[in-house]
C-alpha atoms as a PDB file:
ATOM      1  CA  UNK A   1      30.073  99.602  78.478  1.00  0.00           C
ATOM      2  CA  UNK A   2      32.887  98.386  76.476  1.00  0.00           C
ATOM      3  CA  UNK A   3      32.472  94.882  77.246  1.00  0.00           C
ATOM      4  CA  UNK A   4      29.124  95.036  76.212  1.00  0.00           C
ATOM      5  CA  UNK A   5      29.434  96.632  73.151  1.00  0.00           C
ATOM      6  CA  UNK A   6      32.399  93.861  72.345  1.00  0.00           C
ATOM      7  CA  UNK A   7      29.982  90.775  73.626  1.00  0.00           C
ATOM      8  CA  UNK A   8      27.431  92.016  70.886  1.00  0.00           C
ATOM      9  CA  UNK A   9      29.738  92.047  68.150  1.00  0.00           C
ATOM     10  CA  UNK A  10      30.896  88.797  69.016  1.00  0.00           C
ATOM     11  CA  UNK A  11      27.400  87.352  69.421  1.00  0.00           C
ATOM     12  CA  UNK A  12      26.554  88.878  65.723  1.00  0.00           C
ATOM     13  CA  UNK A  13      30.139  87.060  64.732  1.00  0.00           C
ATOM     14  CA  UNK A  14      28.807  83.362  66.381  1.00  0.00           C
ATOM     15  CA  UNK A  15      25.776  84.283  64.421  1.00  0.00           C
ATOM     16  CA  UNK A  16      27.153  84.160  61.359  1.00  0.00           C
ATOM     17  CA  UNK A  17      29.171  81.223  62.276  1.00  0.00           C
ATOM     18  CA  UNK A  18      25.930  79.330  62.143  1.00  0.00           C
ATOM     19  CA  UNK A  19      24.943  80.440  58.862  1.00  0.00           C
ATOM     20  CA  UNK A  20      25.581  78.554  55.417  1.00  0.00           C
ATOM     21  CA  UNK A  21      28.954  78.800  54.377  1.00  0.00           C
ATOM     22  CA  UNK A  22      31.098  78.832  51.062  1.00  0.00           C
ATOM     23  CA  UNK A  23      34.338  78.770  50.500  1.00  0.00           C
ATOM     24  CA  UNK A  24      36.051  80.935  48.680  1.00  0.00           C
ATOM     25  CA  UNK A  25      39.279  81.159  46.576  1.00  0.00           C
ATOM     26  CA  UNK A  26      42.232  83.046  48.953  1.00  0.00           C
ATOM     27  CA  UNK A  27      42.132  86.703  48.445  1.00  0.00           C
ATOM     28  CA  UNK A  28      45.869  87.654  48.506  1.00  0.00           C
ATOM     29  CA  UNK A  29      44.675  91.301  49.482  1.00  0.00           C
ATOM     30  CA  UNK A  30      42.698  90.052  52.245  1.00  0.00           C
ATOM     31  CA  UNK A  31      46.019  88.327  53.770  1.00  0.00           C
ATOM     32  CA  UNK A  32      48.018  91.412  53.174  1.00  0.00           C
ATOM     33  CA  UNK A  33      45.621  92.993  55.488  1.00  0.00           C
ATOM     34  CA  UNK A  34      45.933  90.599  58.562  1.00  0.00           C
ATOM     35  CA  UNK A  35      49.722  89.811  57.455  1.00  0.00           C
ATOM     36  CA  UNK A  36      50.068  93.695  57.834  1.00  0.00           C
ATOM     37  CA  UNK A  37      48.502  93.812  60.846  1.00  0.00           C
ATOM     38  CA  UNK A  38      50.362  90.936  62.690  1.00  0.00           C
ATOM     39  CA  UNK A  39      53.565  92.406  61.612  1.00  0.00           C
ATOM     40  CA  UNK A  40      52.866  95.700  63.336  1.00  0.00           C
ATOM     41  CA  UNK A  41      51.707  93.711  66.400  1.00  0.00           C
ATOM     42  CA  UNK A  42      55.244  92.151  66.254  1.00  0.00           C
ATOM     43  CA  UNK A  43      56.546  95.744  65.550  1.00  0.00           C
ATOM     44  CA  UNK A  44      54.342  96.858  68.610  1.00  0.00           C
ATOM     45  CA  UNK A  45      53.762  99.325  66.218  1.00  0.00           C
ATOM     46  CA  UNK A  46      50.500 100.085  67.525  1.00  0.00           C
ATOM     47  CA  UNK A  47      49.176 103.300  65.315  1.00  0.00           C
ATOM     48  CA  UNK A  48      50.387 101.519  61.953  1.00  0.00           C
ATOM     49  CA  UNK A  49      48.273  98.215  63.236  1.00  0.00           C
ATOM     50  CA  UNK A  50      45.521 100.987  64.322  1.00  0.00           C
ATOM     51  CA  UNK A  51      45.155 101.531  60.033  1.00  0.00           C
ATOM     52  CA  UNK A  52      43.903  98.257  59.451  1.00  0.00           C
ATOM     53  CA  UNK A  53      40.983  98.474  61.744  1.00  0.00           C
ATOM     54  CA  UNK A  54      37.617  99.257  60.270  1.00  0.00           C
ATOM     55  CA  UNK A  55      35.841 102.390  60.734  1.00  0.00           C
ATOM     56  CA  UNK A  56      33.582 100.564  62.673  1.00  0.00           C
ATOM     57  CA  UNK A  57      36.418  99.416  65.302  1.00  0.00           C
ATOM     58  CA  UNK A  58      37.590 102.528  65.251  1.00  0.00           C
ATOM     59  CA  UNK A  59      34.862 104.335  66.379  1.00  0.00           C
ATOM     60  CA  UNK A  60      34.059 101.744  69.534  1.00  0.00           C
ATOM     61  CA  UNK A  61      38.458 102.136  71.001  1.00  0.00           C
ATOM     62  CA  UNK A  62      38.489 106.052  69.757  1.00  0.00           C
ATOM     63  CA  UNK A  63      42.287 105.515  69.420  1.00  0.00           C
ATOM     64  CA  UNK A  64      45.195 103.682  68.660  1.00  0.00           C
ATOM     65  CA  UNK A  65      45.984 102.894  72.451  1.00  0.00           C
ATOM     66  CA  UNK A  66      43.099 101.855  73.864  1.00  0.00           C
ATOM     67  CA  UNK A  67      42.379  99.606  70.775  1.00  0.00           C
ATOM     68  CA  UNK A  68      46.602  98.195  71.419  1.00  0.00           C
ATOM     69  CA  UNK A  69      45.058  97.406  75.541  1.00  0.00           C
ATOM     70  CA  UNK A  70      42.670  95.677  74.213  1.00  0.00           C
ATOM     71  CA  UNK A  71      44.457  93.162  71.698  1.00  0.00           C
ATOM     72  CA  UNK A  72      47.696  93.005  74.005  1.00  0.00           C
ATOM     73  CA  UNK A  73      45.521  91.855  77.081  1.00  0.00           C
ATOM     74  CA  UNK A  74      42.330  89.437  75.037  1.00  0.00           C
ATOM     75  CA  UNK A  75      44.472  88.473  72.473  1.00  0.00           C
ATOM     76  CA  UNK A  76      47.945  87.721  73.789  1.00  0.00           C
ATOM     77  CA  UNK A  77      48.348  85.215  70.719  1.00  0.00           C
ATOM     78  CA  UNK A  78      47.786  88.272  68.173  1.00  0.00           C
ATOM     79  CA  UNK A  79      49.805  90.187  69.592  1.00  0.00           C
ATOM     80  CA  UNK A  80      52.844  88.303  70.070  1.00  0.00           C
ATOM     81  CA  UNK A  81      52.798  85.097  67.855  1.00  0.00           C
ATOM     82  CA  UNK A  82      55.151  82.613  66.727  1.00  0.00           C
ATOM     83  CA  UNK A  83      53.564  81.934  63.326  1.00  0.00           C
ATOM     84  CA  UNK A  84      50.415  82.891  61.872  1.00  0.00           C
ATOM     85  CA  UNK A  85      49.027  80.445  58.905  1.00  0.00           C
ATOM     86  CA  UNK A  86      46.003  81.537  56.943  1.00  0.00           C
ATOM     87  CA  UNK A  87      43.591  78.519  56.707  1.00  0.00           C
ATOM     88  CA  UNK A  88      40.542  79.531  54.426  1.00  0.00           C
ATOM     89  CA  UNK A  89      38.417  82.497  53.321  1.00  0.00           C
ATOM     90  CA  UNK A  90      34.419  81.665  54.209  1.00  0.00           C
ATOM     91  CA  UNK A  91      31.178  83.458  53.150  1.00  0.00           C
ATOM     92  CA  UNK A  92      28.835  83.508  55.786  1.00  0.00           C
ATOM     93  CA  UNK A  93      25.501  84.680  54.633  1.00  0.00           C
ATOM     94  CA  UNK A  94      27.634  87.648  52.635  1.00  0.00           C
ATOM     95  CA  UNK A  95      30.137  87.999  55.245  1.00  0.00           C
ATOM     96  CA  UNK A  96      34.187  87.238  54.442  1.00  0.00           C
ATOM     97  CA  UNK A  97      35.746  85.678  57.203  1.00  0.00           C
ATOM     98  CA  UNK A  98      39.399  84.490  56.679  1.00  0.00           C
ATOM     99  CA  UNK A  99      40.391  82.018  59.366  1.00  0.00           C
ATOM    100  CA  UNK A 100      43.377  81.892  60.595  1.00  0.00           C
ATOM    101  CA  UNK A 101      45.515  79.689  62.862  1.00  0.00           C
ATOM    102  CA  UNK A 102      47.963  81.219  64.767  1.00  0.00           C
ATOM    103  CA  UNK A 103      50.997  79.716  67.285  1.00  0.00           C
ATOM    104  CA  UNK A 104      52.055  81.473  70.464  1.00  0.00           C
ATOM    105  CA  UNK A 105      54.825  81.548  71.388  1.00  0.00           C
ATOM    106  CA  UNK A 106      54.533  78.294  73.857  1.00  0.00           C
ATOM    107  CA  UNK A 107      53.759  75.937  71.254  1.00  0.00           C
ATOM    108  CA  UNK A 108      49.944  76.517  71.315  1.00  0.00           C
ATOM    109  CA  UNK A 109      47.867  77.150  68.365  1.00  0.00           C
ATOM    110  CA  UNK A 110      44.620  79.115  68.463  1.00  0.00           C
ATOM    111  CA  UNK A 111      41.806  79.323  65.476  1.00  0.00           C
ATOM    112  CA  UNK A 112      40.835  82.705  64.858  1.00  0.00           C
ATOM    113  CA  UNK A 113      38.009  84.299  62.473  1.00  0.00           C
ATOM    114  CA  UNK A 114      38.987  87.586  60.851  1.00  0.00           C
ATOM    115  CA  UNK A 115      35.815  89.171  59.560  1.00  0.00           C
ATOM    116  CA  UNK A 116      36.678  91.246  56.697  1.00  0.00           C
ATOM    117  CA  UNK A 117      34.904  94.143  54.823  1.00  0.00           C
ATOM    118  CA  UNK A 118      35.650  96.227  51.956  1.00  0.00           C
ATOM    119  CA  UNK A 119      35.604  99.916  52.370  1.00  0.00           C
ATOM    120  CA  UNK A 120      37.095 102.776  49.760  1.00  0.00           C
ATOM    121  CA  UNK A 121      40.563 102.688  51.463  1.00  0.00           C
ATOM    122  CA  UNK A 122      40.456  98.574  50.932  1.00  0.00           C
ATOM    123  CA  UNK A 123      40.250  95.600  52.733  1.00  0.00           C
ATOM    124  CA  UNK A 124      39.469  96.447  56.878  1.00  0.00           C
ATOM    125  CA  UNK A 125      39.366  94.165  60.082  1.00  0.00           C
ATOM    126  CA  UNK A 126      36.018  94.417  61.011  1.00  0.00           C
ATOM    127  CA  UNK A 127      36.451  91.896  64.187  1.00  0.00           C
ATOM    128  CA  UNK A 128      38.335  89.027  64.812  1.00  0.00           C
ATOM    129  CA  UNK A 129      36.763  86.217  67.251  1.00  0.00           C
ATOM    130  CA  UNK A 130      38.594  83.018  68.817  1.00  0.00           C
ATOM    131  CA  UNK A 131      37.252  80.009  67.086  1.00  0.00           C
ATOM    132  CA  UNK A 132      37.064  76.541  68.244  1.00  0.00           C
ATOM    133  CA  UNK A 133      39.991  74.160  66.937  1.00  0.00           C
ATOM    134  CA  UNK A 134      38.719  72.262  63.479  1.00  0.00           C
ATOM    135  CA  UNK A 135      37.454  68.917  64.390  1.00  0.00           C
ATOM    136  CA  UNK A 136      39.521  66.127  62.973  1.00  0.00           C
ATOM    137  CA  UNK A 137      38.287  62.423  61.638  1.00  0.00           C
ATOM    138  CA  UNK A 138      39.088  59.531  63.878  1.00  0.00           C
END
């Protein structure tokens, strides 16, 4: 059930992906947000990282731990990086997504899309999806 619920996020998330997009001017709030998160991933602080979730990811893990499974076992890179770089905040269609790149801790970076949404408590991590790496010029 969980999977399933997850697989139609993400296929809303490559939706929006295909949309027109805009960039935007950093949002230093935004990267607080994910910065904060990452850190408590580091921290394996797992109820403070739990706060930046949106209400929305909340309600699909119920709880701090199940929601910590999760990232520690799809997202090894999240949860454990070497360094995290924030790339570029994108409008898709009236959707933030701040990409980031992020380097495990072999050497290996991975392209990630942080879709963002403001609630009355602030900025919230709405989803987060593993992007393809940027293409580059020959």
């Amino acid at each position: 059930m969980l999977r399933m619920v997850l697989a139609g996020i993400f296929a809303s998330f490559f939706s929006l992906m295909a949309h027109a997009q805009e960039a935007l001017d950093p949002n230093p709030e935004i990267e607080a947000v994910i910065g904060g998160q990452f850190d408590a991933f580091l921290a394996e602080d797992v109820a403070t990282a739990w706060q930046f979730a949106s209400p929305n990811i909340q309600r699909i893990f119920r709880d701090s731990q199940n929601f910590g499974r999760m990232v520690q076992q799809g997202y090894p890179m999240v949860w454990a990086p070497a360094q995290v770089d924030f790339i570029d905040l994108q409008s898709f269609g009236g959707i933030l997504v701040q990409r980031v790149q992020v380097i495990d801790r072999a050497g290996n970076a991975h392209y990630l899309g942080y879709q963002m949404i403001q609630t009355e408590n602030g900025w919230k991590i709405n989803g987060v999806q593993i992007l393809p790496p940027p293409q580059v010029a020959a």
